[in-house]
C-alpha atoms as a PDB file:
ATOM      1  CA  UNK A   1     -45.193  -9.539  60.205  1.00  0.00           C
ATOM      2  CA  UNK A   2     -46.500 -10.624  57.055  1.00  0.00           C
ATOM      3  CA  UNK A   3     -48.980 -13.401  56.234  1.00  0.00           C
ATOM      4  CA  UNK A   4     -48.997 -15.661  53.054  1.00  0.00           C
ATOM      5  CA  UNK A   5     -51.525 -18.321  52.065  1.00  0.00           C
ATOM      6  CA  UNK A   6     -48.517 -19.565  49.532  1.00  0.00           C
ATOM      7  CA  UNK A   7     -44.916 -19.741  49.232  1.00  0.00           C
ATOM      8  CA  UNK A   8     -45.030 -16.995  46.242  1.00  0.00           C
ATOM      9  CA  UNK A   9     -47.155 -14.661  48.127  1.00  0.00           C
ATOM     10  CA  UNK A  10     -44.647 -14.464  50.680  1.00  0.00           C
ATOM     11  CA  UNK A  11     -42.094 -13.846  48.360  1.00  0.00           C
ATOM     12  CA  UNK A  12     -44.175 -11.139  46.516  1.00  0.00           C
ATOM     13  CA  UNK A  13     -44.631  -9.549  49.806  1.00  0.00           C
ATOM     14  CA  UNK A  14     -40.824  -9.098  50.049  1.00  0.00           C
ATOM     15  CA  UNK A  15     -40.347  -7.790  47.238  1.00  0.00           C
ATOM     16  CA  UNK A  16     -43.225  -5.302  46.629  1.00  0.00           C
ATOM     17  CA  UNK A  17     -41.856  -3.871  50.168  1.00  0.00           C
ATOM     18  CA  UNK A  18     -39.122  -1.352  49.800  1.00  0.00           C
ATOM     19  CA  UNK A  19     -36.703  -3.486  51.703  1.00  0.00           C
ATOM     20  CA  UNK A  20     -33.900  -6.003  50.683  1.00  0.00           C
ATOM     21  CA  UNK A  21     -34.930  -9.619  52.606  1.00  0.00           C
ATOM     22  CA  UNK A  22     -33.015 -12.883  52.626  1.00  0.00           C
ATOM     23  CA  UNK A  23     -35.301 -15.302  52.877  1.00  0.00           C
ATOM     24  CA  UNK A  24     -34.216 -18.192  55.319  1.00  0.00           C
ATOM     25  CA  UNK A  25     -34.968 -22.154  54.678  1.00  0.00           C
ATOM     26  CA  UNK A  26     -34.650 -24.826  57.040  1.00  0.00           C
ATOM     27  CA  UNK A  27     -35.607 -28.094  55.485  1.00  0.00           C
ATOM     28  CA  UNK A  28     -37.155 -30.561  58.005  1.00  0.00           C
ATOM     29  CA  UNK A  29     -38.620 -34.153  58.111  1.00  0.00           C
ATOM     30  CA  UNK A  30     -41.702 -34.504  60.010  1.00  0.00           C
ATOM     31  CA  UNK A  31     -43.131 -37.611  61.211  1.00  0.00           C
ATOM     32  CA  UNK A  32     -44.757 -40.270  63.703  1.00  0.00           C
ATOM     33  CA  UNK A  33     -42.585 -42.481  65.717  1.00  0.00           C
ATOM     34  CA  UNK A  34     -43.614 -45.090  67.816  1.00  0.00           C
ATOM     35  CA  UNK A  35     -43.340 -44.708  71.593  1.00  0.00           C
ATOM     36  CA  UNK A  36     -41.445 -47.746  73.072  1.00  0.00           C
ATOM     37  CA  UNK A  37     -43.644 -49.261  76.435  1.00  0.00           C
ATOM     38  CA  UNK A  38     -46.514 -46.295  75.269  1.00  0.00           C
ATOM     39  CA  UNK A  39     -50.061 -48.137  75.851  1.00  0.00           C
ATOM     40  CA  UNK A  40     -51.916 -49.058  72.942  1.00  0.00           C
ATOM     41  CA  UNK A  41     -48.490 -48.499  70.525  1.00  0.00           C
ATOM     42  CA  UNK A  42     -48.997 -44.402  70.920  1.00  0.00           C
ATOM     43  CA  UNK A  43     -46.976 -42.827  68.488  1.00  0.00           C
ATOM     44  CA  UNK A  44     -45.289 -39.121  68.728  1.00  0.00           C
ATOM     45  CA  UNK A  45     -44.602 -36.453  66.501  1.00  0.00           C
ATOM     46  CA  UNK A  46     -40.884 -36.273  65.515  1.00  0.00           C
ATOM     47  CA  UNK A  47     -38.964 -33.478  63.688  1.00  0.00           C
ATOM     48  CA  UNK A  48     -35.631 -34.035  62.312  1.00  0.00           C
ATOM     49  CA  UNK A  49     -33.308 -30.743  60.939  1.00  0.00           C
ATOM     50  CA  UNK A  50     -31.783 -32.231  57.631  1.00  0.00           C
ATOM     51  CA  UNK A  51     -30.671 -29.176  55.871  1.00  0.00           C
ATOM     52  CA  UNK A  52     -30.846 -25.404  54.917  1.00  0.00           C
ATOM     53  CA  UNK A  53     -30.086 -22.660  52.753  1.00  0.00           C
ATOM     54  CA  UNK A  54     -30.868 -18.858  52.552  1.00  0.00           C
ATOM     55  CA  UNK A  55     -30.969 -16.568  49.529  1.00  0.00           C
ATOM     56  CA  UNK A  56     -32.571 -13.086  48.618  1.00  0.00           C
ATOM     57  CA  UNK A  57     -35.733 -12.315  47.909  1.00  0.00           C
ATOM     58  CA  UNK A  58     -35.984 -12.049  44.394  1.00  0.00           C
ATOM     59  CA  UNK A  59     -39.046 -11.220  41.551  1.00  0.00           C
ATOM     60  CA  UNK A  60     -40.471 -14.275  40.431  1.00  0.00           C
ATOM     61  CA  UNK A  61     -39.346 -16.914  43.009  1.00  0.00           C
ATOM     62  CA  UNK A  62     -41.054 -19.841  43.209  1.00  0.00           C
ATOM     63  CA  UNK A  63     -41.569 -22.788  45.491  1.00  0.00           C
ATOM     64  CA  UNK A  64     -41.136 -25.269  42.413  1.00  0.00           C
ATOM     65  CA  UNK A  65     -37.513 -24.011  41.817  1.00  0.00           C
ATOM     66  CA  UNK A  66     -36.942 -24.070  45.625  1.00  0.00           C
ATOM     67  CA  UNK A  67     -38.245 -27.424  46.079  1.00  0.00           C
ATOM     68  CA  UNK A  68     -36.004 -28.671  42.758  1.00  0.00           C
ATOM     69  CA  UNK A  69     -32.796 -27.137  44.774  1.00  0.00           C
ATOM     70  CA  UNK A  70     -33.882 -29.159  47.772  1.00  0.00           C
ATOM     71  CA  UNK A  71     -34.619 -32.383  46.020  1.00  0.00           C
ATOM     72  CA  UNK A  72     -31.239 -32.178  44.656  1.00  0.00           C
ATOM     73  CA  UNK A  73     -29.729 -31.941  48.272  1.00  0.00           C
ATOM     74  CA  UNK A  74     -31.674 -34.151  49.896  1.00  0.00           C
ATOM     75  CA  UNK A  75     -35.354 -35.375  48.708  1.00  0.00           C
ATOM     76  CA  UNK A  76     -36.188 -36.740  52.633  1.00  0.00           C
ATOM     77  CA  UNK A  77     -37.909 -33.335  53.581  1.00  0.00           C
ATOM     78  CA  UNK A  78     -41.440 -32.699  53.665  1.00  0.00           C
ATOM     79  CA  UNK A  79     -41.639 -28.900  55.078  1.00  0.00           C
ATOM     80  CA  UNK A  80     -39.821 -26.377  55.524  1.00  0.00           C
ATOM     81  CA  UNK A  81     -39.735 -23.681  57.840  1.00  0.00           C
ATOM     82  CA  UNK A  82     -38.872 -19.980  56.430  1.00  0.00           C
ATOM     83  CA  UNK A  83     -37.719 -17.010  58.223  1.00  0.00           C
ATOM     84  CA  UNK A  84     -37.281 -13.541  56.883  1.00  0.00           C
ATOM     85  CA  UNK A  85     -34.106 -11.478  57.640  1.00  0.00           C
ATOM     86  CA  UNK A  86     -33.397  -7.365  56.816  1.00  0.00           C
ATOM     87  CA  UNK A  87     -30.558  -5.116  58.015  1.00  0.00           C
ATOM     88  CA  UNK A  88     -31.775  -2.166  59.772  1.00  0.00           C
ATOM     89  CA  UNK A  89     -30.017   0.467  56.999  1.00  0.00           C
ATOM     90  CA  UNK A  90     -32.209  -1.473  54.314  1.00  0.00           C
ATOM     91  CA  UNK A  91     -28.940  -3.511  52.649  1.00  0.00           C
ATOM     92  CA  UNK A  92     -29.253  -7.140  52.206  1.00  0.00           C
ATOM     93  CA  UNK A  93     -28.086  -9.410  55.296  1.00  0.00           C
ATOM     94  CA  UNK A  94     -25.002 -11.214  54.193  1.00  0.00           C
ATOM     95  CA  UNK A  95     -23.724 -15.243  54.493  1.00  0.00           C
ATOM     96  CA  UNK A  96     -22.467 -14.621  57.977  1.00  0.00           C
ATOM     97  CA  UNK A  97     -25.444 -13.041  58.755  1.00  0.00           C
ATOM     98  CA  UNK A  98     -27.892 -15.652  58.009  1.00  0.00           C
ATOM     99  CA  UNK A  99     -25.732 -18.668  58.783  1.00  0.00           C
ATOM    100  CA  UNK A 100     -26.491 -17.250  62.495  1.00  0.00           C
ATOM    101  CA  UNK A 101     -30.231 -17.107  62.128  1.00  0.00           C
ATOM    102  CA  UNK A 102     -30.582 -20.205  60.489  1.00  0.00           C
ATOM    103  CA  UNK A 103     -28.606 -21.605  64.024  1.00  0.00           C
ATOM    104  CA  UNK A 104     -31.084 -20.128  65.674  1.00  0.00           C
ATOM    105  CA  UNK A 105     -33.723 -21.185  63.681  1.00  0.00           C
ATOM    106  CA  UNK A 106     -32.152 -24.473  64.025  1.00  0.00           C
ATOM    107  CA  UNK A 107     -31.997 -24.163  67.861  1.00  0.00           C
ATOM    108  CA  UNK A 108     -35.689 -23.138  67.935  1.00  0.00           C
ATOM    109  CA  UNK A 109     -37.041 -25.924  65.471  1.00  0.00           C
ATOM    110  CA  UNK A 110     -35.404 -29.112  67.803  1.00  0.00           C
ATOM    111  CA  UNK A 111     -37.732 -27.049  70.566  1.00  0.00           C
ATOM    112  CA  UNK A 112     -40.535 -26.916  68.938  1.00  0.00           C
ATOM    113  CA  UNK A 113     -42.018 -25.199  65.735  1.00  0.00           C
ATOM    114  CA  UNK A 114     -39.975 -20.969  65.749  1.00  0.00           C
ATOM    115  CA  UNK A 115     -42.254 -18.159  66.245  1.00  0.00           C
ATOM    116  CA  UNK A 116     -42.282 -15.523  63.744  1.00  0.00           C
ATOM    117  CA  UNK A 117     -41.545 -18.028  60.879  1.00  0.00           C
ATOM    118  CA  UNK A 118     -43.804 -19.340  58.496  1.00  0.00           C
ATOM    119  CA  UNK A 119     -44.276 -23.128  57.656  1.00  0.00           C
ATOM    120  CA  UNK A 120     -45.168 -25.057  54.375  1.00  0.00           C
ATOM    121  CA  UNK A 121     -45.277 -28.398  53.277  1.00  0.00           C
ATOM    122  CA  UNK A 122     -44.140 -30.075  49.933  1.00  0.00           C
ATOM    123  CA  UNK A 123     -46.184 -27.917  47.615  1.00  0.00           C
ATOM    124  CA  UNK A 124     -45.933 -24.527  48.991  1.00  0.00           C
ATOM    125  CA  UNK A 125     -48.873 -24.393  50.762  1.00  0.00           C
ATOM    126  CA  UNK A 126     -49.035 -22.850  54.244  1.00  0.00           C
ATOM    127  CA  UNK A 127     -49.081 -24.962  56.905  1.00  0.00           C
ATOM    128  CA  UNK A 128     -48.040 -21.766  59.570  1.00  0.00           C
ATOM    129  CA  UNK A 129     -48.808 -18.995  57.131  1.00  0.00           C
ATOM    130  CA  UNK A 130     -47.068 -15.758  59.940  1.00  0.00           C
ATOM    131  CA  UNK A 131     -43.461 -14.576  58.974  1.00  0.00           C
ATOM    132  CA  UNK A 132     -42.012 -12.456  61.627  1.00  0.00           C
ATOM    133  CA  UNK A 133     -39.156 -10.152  60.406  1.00  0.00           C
ATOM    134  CA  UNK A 134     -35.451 -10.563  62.050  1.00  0.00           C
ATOM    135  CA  UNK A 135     -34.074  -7.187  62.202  1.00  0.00           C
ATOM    136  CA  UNK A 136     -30.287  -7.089  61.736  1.00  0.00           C
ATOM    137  CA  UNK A 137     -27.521  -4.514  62.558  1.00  0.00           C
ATOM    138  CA  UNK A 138     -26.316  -2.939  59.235  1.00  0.00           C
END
C-alpha cells in the first residue's frame, strides 16, 4: 500500500520503487442531488463515471499535465479516483490489462468509493490518500 498527501508523491512513490506501475484514472463527477418527496428538500450524494485513462508511471508526472489531458476530454470532473497496477514478473501491465481494472474500478466506484485506491480532487490534493497495489499475472 502506499500513502500520498499529493498526486506527485504518489507518482514518486512508483517510481523510486523498483517496479514498473500503470497508474489507473477514473474521472468522476461528484455531487448533491435533490431527493424527490425527501422532508425538508434532503439532498444525496451522487457520483457519476464520465471517463478514464491509464498510463505508466513515469519521472516527473504531474497532476497539472493529467488534469490538462482530462480537461481536454471532458472538463465536467471534479476527482478522480487512481488505482495502481504491476505484473507479478515486474513488466509493465499492458492495454488489455488495465482496460479490465479500470471495469472493475468502474464496477466498484457506482458501489461506492474502491478500496485500495486513492482519491483526489481538482488540484491533486488527497481526498483518500491509500493506494492499494493490483497484482497482475505476467
Amino acid at each position: 500500500m502506499m500513502k500520498a498527501g499529493n498526486f506527485e508523491d504518489l507518482a514518486q512513490q512508483c517510481v523510486m520503487s523498483a517496479t514498473q506501475y500503470r497508474m489507473l484514472y477514473v474521472f468522476v463527477r461528484v455531487g448533491a442531488v435533490d431527493m424527490p418527496g425527501a422532508p425538508g428538500g434532503e439532498e444525496t450524494l451522487a457520483v457519476q463515471v464520465l471517463f478514464d485513462a491509464h498510463q505508466p508511471a513515469q519521472h516527473g508526472m504531474t497532476f497539472d499535465a493529467i488534469r490538462q489531458s482530462a480537461d481536454a476530454h471532458n472538463p465536467q470532473w471534479n476527482m478522480v479516483v487512481v488505482g495502481l497496477a504491476r505484473n507479478g514478473d515486474n513488466s509493465l501491465p499492458d492495454d488489455t490489462q488495465a482496460q479490465g481494472v479500470l471495469a472493475e474500478m468502474r464496477d466498484q466506484i457506482m458501489m461506492g468509493v474502491p478500496d485500495g485506491c486513492a482519491v483526489f480532487d481538482r488540484d491533486g490534493n488527497a481526498v483518500d490518500a491509500e493506494a492499494e497495489i493490483v497484482p497482475l499475472n505476467g
